[in-house]
C-alpha atoms as a PDB file:
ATOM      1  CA  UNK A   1      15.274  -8.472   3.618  1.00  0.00           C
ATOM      2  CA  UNK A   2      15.050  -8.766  -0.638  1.00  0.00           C
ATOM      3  CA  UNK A   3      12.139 -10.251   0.199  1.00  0.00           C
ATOM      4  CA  UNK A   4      10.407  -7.672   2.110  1.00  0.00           C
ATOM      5  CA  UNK A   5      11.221  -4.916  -0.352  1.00  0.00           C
ATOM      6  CA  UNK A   6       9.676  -6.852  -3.029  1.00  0.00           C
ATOM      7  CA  UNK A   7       6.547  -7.223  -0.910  1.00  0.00           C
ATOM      8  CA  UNK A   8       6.796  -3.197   0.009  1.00  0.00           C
ATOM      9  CA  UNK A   9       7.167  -2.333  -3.981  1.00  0.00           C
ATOM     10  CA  UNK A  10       4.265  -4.598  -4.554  1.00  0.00           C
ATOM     11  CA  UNK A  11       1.967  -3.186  -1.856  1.00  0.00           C
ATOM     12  CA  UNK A  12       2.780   0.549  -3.092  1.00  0.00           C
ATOM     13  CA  UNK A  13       2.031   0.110  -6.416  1.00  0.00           C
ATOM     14  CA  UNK A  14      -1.369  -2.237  -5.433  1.00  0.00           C
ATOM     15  CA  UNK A  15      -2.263   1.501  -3.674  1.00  0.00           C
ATOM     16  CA  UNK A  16      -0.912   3.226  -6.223  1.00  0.00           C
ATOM     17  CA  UNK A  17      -3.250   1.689  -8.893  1.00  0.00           C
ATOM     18  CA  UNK A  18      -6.181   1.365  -6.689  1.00  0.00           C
ATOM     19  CA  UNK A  19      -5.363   5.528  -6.182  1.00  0.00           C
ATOM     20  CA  UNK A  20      -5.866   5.523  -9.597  1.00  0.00           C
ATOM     21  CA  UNK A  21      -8.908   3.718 -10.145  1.00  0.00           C
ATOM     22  CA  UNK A  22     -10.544   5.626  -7.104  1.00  0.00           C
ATOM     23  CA  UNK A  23      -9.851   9.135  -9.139  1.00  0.00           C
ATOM     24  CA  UNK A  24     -11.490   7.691 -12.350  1.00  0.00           C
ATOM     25  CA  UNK A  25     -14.879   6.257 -10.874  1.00  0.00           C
ATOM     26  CA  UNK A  26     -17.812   7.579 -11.772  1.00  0.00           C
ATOM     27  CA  UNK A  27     -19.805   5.227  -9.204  1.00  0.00           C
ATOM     28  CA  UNK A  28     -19.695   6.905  -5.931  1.00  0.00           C
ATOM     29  CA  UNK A  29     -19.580   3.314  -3.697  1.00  0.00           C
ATOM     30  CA  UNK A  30     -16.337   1.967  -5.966  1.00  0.00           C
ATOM     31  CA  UNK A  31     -15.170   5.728  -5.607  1.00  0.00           C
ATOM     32  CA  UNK A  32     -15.160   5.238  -1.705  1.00  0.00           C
ATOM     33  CA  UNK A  33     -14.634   1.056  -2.252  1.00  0.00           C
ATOM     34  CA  UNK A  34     -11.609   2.362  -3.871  1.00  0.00           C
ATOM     35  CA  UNK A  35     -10.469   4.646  -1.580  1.00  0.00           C
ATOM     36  CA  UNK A  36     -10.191   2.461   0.996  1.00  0.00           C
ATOM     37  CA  UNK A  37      -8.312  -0.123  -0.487  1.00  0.00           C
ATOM     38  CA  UNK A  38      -5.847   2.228  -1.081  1.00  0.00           C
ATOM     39  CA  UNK A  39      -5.801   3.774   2.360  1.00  0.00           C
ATOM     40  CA  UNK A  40      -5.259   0.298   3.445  1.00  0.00           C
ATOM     41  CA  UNK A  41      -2.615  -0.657   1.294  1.00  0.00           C
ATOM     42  CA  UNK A  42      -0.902   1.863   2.181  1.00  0.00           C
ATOM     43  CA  UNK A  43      -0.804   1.269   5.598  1.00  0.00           C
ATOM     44  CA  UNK A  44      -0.024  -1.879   4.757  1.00  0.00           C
ATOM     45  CA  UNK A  45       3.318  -1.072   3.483  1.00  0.00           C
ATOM     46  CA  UNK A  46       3.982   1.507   6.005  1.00  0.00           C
ATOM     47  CA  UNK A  47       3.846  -1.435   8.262  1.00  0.00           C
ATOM     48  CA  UNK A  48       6.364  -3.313   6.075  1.00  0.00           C
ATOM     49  CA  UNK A  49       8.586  -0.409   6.193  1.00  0.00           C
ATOM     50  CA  UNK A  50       8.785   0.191   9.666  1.00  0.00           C
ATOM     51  CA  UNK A  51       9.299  -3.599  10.270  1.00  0.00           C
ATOM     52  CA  UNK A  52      12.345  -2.923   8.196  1.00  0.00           C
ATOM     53  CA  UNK A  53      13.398  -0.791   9.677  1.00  0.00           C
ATOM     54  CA  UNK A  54      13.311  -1.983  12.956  1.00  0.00           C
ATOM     55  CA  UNK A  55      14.850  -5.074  11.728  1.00  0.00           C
ATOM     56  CA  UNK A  56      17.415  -3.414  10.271  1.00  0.00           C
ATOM     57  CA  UNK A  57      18.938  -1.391  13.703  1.00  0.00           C
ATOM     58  CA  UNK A  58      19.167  -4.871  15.356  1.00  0.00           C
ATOM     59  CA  UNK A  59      21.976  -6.894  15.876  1.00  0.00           C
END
């Protein structure tokens, strides 16, 4: 499970700094190149959470 939380801190601060980088373009396509990355990141670890979750309530 250590594991997976490493991967889930990882993935949210990948978003996190790809957030970051999206707010600060001046080029419109890294702007939206950006964005996406970090939309998908972030679903990314949403994914990782809820598959510890679900791992977590079984036996």
């Amino acid at each position: 499970m250590k594991d997976y939380q490493k991967h889930l801190e990882k993935l949210r601060a990948d978003a996190a700094e790809c957030r970051l980088v999206c707010d600060l373009a001046t080029d419109p396509k890294k702007r939206e190149m950006f964005d996406r990355l970090a939309l998908h990141l972030t679903s990314l670890a949403d994914q990782v959470e809820l598959a510890m979750l679900e791992a977590g309530k079984q036996p």
